[in-house]
Protein backbone atom coordinates (compact mmCIF):
# COMPACT_ATOMS: atom_id res chain seq x y z
CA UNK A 1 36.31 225.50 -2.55
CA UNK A 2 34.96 229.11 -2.88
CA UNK A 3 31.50 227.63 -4.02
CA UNK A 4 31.32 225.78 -0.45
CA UNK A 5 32.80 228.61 1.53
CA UNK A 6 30.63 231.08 0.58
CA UNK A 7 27.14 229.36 1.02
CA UNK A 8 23.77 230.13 0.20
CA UNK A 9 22.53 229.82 -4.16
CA UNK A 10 23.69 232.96 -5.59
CA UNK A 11 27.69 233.40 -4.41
CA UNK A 12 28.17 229.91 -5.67
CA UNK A 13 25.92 230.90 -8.95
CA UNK A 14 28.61 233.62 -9.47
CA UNK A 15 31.17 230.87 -9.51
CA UNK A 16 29.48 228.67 -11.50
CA UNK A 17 28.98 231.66 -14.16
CA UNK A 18 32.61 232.96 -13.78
CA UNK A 19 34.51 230.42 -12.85
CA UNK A 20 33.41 227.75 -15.22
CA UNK A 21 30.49 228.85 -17.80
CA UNK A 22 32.53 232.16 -19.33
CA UNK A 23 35.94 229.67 -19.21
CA UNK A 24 34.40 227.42 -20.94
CA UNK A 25 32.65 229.82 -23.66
CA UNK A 26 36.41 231.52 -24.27
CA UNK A 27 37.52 227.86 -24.44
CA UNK A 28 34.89 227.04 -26.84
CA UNK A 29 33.84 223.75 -24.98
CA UNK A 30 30.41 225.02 -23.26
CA UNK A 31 28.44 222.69 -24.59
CA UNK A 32 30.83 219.36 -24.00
CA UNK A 33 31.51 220.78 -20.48
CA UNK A 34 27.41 220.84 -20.12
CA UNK A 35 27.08 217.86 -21.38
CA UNK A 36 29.82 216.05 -19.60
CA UNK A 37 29.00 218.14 -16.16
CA UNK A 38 25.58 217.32 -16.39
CA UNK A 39 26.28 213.34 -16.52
CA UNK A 40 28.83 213.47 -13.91
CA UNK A 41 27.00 215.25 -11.28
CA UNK A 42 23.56 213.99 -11.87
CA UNK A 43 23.45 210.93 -9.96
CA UNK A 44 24.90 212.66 -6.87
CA UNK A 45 22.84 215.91 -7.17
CA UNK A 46 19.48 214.03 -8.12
CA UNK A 47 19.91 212.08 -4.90
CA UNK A 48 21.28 215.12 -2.89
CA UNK A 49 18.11 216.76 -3.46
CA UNK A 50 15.60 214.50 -2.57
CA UNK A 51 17.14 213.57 0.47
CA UNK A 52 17.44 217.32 1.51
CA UNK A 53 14.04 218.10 -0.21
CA UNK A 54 11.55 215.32 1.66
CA UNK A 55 14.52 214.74 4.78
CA UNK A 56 15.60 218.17 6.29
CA UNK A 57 16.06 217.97 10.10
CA UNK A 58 14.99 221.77 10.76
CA UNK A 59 12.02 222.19 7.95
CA UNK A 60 9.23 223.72 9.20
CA UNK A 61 7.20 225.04 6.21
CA UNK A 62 5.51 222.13 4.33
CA UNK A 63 5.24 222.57 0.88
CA UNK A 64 3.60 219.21 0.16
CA UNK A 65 3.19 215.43 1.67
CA UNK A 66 3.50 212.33 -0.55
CA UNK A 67 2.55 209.60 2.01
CA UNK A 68 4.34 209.63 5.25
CA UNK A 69 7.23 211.97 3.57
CA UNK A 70 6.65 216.22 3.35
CA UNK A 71 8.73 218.88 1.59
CA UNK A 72 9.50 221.72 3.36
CA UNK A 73 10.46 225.15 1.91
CA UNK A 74 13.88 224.91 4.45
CA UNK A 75 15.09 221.75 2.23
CA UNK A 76 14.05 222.87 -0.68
CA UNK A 77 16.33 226.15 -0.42
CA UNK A 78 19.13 223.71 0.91
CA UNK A 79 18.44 221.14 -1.71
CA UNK A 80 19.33 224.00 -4.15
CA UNK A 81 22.66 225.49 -2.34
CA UNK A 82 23.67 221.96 -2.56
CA UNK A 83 22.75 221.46 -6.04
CA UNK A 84 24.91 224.71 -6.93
CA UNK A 85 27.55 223.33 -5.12
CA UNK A 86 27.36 220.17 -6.73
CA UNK A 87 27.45 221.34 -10.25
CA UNK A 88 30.33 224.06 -9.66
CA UNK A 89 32.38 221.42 -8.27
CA UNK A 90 31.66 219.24 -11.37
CA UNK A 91 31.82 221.99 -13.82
CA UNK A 92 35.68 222.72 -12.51
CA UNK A 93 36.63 219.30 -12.30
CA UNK A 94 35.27 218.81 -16.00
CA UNK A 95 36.54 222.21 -17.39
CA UNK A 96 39.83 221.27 -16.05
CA UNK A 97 39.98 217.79 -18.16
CA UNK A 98 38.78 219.07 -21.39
CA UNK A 99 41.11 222.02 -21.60
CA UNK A 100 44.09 220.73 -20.24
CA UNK A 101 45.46 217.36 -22.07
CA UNK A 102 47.02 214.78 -19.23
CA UNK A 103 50.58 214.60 -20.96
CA UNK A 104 50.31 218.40 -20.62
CA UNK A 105 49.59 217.82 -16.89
CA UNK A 106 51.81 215.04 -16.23
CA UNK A 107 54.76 216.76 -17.51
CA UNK A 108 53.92 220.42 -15.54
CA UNK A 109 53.83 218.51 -12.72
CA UNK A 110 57.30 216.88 -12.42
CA UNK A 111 58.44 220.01 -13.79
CA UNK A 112 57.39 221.45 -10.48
CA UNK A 113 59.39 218.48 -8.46
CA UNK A 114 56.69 216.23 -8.17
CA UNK A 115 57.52 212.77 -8.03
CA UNK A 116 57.11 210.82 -11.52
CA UNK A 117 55.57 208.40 -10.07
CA UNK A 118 52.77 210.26 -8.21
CA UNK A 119 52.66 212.17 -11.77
CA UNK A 120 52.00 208.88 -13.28
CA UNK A 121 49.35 208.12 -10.71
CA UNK A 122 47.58 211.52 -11.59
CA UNK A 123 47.92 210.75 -15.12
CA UNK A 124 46.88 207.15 -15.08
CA UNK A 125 43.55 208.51 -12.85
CA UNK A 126 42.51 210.99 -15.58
CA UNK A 127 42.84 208.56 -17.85
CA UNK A 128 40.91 205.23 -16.85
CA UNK A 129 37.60 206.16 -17.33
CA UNK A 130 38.21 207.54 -21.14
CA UNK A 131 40.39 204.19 -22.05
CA UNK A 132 37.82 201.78 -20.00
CA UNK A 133 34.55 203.17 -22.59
CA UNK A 134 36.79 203.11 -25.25
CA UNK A 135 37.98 199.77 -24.88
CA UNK A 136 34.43 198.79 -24.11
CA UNK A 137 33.10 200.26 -27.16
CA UNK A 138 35.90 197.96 -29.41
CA UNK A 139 34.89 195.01 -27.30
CA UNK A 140 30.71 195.59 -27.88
CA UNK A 141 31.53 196.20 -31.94
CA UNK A 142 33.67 192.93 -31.82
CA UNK A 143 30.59 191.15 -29.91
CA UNK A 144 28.48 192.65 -32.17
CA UNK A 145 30.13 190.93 -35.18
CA UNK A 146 30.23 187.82 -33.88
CA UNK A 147 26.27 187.69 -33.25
CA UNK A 148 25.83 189.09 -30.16
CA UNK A 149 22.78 190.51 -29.17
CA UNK A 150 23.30 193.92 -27.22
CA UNK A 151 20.07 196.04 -28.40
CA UNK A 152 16.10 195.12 -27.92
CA UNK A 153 14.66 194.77 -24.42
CA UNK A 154 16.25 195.11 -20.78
CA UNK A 155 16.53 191.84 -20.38
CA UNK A 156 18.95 191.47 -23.94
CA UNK A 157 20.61 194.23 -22.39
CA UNK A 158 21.73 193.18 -18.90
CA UNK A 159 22.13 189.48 -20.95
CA UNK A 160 24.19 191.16 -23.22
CA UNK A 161 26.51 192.80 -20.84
CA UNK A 162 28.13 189.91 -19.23
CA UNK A 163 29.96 188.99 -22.01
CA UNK A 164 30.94 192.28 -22.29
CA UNK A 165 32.03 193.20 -18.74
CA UNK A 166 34.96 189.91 -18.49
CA UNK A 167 37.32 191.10 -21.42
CA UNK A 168 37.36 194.99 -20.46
CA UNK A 169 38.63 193.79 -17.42
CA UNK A 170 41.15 191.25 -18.30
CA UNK A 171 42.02 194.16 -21.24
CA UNK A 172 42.74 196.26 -18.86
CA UNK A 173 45.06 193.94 -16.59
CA UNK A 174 47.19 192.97 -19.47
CA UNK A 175 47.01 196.55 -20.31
CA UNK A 176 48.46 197.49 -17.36
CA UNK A 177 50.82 194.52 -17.13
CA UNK A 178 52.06 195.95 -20.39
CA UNK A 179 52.47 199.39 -19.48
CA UNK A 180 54.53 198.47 -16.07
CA UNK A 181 56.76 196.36 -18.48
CA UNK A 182 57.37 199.70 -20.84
CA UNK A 183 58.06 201.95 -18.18
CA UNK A 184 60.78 199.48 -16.50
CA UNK A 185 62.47 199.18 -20.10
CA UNK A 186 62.73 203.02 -20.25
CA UNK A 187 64.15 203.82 -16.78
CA UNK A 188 61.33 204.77 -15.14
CA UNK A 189 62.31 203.78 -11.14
CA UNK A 190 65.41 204.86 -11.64
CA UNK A 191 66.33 207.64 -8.85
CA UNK A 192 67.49 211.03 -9.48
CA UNK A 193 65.29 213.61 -10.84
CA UNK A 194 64.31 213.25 -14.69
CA UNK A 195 65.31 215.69 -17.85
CA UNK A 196 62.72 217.06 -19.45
CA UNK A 197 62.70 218.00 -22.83
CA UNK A 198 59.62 219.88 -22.76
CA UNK A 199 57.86 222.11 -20.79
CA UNK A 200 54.44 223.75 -21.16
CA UNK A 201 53.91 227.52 -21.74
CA UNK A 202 53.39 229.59 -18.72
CA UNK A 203 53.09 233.14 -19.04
CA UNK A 204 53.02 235.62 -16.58
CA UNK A 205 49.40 236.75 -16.71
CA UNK A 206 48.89 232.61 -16.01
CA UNK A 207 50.77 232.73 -13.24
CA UNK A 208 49.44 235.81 -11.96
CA UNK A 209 46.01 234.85 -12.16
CA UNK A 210 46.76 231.51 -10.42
CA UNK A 211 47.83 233.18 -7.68
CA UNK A 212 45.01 236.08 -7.38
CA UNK A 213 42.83 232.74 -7.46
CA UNK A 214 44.92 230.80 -4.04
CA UNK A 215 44.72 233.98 -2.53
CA UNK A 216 41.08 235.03 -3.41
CA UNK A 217 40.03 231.34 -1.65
CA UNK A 218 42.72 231.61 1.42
CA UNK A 219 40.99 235.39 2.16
CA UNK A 220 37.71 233.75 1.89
CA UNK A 221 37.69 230.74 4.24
CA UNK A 222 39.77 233.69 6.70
CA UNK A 223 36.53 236.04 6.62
CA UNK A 224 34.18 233.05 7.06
CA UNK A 225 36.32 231.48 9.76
CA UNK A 226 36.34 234.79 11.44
CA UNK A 227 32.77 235.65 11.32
CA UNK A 228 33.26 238.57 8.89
CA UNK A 229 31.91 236.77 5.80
CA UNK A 230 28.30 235.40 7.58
């Protein structure tokens, strides 16, 4: 949120350094979060960027032409607020998942009175994409041993993934089928708040800094709503 409030390339830098890179360092997880950042937020940014780049609506400066499309210097300087944007908003999102585990999460939350099953929810969303590659990875070894042909030239690639594709899917039905069955054999929709057993650590300089942080965003959007912050 700060990184879009504030505008322009070098407030949302700042974030990017302070908010995520030196969290990460202390963490030790820099280069995973790069890494991980990087592959999330490519796609989007790479296309964010051209389109701003060759496509701005008020660019006036022509950099250079490639056919009937120019680059101004006005998209180009957008093109990079957005990119900054882009990857702070990635880099939070991915520092978030490596350093705090979804059990962790899960259990925080419905210590705080949220409802199990929206804590489920949240917990079941952090965790599809890991179990979906890791279930695909089993099913491509287990293709694999039975002949299949998954490496050589695009076309034994996209070939190869069609065999692929059908049992992570149907995996992940009965996987779910499964789970749904667990959760009604230990109670789960029952009403009435649960008792937990466990709780995670939270010191005071964590919530302290947690706060600073809600109230650090609320005063900014107040100064830019307000004309102070420009």
């Amino acid at each position: 949120m700060a990184a879009v409030v504030i505008g322009g390339l070098l407030g949302p830098a700042i974030v990017v350094a302070l908010a995520v890179l030196l969290p990460a360092t202390l963490a030790g997880v820099l280069l995973r979060l790069m890494r991980t950042a990087l592959l999330f937020a490519l796609p989007l940014a790479g296309s964010a960027f051209v389109v701003n780049l060759f496509f701005f609506p008020e660019g006036r400066t022509v950099l250079f032409a490639i056919g009937p499309v120019t680059a101004t210097a006005e998209g180009l300087s957008f093109a990079l607020e957005i990119l900054v944007r882009i990857l702070a908003i990635g880099g939070a999102i991915t520092l978030f998942y490596l350093t705090t585990p979804p059990a962790t999460f899960v259990v925080d939350l419905e210590r705080r009175g949220i409802s199990p099953r929206l804590a489920f929810v949240a917990n079941a969303s952090v965790q599809t994409v890991p179990a979906l590659v890791e279930r695909a990875g089993q099913i491509t070894a287990a293709q694999r041993a039975r002949g299949l042909d998954t490496e050589g030239s695009a076309w034994k690639r996209i070939r190869g993934v069609l065999p692929i594709v059908a049992p992570v899917i149907l995996g992940s039905i009965a996987e779910v089928e499964e789970r749904t069955m667990a959760l009604e054999a230990r109670g789960f929709t029952r009403p009435g708040r649960r008792s937990l057993l466990w709780a995670p650590a939270d010191s005071g300089r964590q919530r302290a800094a947690r706060w600073l942080l809600l109230l650090a965003v609320i005063g900014l959007v107040v100064a830019r709503l307000t004309g102070w912050w420009a």
